[in-house]
N, C-alpha and C. Protein backbone atom coordinates (compact mmCIF):
# COMPACT_ATOMS: atom_id res chain seq x y z
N UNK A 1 104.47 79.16 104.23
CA UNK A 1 103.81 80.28 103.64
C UNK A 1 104.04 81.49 104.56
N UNK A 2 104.67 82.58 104.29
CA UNK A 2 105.01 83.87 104.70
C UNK A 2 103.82 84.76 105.26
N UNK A 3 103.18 84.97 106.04
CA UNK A 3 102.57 86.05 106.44
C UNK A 3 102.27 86.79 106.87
N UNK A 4 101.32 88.12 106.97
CA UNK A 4 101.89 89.21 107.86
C UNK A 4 99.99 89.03 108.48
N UNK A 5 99.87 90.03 110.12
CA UNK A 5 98.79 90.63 110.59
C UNK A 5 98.50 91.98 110.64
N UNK A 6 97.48 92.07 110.02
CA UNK A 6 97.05 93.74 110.10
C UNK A 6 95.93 93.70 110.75
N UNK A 7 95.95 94.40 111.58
CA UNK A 7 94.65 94.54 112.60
C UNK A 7 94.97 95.93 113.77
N UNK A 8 94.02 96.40 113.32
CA UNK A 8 93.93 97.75 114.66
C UNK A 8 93.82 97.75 116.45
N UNK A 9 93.54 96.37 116.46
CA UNK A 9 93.15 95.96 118.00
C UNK A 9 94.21 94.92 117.92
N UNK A 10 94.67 95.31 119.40
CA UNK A 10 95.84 94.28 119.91
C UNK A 10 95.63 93.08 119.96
N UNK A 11 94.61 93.37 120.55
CA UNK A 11 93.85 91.48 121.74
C UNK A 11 93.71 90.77 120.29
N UNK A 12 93.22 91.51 119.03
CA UNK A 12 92.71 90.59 118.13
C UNK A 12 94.19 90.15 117.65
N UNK A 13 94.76 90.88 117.09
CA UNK A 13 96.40 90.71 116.74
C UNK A 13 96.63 89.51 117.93
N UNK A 14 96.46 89.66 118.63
CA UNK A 14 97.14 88.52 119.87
C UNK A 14 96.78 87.34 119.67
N UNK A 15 95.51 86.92 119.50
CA UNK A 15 94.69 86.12 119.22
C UNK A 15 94.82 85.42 118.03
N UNK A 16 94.88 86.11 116.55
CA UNK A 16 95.13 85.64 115.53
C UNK A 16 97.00 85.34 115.67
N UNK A 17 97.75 86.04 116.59
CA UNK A 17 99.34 85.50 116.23
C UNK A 17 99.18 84.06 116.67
N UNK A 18 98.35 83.21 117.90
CA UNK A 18 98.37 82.63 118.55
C UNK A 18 98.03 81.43 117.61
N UNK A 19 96.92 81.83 116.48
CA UNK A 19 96.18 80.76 115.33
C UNK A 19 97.45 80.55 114.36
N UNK A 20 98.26 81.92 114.07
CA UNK A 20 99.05 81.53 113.30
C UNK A 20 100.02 80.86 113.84
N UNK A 21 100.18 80.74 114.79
CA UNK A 21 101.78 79.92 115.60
C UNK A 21 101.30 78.23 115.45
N UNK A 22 100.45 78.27 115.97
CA UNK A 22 99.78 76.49 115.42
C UNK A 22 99.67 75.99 114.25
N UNK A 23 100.14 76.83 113.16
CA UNK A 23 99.58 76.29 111.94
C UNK A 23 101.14 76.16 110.90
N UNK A 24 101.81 74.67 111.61
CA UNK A 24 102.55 74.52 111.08
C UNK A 24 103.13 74.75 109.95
N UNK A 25 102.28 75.51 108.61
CA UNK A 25 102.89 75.94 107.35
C UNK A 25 102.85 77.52 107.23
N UNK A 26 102.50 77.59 108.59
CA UNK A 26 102.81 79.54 108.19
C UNK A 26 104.03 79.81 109.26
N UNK A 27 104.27 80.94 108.22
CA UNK A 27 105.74 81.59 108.83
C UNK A 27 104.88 83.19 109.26
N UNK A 28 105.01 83.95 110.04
CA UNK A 28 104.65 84.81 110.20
C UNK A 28 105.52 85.86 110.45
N UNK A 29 105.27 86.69 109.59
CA UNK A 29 106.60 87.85 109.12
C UNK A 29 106.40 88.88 110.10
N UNK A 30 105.16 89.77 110.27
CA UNK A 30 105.46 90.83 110.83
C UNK A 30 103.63 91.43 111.35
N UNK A 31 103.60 91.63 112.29
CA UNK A 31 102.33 92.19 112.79
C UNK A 31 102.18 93.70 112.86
N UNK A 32 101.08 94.22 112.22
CA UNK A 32 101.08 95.63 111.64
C UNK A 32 99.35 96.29 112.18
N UNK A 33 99.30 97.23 113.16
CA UNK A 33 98.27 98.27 113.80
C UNK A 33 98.20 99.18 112.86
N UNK A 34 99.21 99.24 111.85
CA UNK A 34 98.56 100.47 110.59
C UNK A 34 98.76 100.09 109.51
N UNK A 35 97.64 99.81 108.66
CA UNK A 35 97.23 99.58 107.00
C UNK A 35 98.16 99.75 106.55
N UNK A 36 98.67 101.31 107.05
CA UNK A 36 99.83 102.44 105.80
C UNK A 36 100.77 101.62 105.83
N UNK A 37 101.55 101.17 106.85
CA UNK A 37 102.51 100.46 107.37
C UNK A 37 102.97 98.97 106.72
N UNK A 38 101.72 98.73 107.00
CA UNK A 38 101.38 97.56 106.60
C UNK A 38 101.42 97.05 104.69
N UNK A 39 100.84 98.07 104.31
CA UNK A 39 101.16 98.60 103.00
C UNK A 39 102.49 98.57 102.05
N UNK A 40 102.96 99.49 103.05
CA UNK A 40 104.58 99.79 102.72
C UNK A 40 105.54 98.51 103.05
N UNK A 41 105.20 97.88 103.65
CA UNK A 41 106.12 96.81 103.80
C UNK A 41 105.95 95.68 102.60
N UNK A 42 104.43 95.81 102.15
CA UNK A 42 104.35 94.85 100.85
C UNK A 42 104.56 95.17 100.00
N UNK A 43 104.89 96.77 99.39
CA UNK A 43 105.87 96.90 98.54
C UNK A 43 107.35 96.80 98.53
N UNK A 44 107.87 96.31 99.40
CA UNK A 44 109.44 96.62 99.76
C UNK A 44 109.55 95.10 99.76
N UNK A 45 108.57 94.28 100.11
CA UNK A 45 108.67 92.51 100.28
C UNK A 45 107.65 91.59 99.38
N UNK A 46 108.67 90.91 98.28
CA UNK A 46 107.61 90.38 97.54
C UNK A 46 107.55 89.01 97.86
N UNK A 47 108.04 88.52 99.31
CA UNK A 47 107.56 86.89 99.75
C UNK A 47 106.59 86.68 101.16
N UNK A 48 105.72 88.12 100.44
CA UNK A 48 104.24 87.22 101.71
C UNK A 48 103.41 86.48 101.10
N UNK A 49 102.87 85.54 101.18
CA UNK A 49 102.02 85.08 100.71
C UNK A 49 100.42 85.15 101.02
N UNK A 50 100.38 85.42 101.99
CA UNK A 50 98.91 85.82 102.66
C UNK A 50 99.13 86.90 103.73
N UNK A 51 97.62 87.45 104.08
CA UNK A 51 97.78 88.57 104.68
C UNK A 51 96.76 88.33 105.56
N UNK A 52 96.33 88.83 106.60
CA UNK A 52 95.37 88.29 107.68
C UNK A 52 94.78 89.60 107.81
N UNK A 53 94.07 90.12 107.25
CA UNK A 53 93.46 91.58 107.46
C UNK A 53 92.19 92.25 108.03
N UNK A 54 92.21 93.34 108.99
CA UNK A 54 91.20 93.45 109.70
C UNK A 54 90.34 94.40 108.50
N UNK A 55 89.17 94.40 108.43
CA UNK A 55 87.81 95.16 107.73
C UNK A 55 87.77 96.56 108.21
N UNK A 56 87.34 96.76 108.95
CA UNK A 56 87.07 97.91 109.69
C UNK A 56 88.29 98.82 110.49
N UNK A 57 89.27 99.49 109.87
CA UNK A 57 90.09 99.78 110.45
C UNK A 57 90.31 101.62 110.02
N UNK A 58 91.22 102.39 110.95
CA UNK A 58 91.45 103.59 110.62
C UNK A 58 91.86 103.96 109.40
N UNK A 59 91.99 105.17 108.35
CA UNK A 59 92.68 105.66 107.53
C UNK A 59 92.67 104.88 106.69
N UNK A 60 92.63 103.18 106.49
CA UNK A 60 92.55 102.65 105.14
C UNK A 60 91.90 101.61 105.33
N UNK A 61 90.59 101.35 105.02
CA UNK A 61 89.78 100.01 105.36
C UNK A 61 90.19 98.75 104.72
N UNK A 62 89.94 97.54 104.70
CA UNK A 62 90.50 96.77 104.53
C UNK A 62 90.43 96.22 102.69
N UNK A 63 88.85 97.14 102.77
CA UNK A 63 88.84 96.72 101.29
C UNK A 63 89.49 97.86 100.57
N UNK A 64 90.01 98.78 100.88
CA UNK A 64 91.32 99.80 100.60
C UNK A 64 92.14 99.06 100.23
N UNK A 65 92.94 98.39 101.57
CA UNK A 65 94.13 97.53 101.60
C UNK A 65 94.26 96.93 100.10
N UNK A 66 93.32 96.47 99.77
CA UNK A 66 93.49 94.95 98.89
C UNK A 66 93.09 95.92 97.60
N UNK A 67 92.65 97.15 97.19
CA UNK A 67 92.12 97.31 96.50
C UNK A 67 93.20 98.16 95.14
């Protein structure tokens, strides 16, 4: 399963890459500090399957993201 991290804080990004590396059925595509970014890449890629997304973040909150 393909997925990406969006999260505004590093340490947390660090932390969750670390959950995703153990979890033998995820592939982890690309780690993303900006929503926008983060955004734009899921229109340009239609094989993520999940997204690991932070709530509380700059310029586009998380329930933005999804919304």
């Amino acid at each position: 399963m393909n997925c990406i991290i969006v999260d505004d804080d590093n340490m947390s990004c660090k932390i969750l890459e670390g959950y995703v590396a153990k979890a033998t059925t995820l592939n982890l595509i690309g780690i993303f500090n900006d929503s926008v970014e983060a955004r734009n890449i899921l229109t340009k890629r239609k094989d993520i399957d999940l997204i690991i997304l932070d709530i509380q973040m700059p310029e586009m909150n998380g329930f933005d993201f999804i919304g």
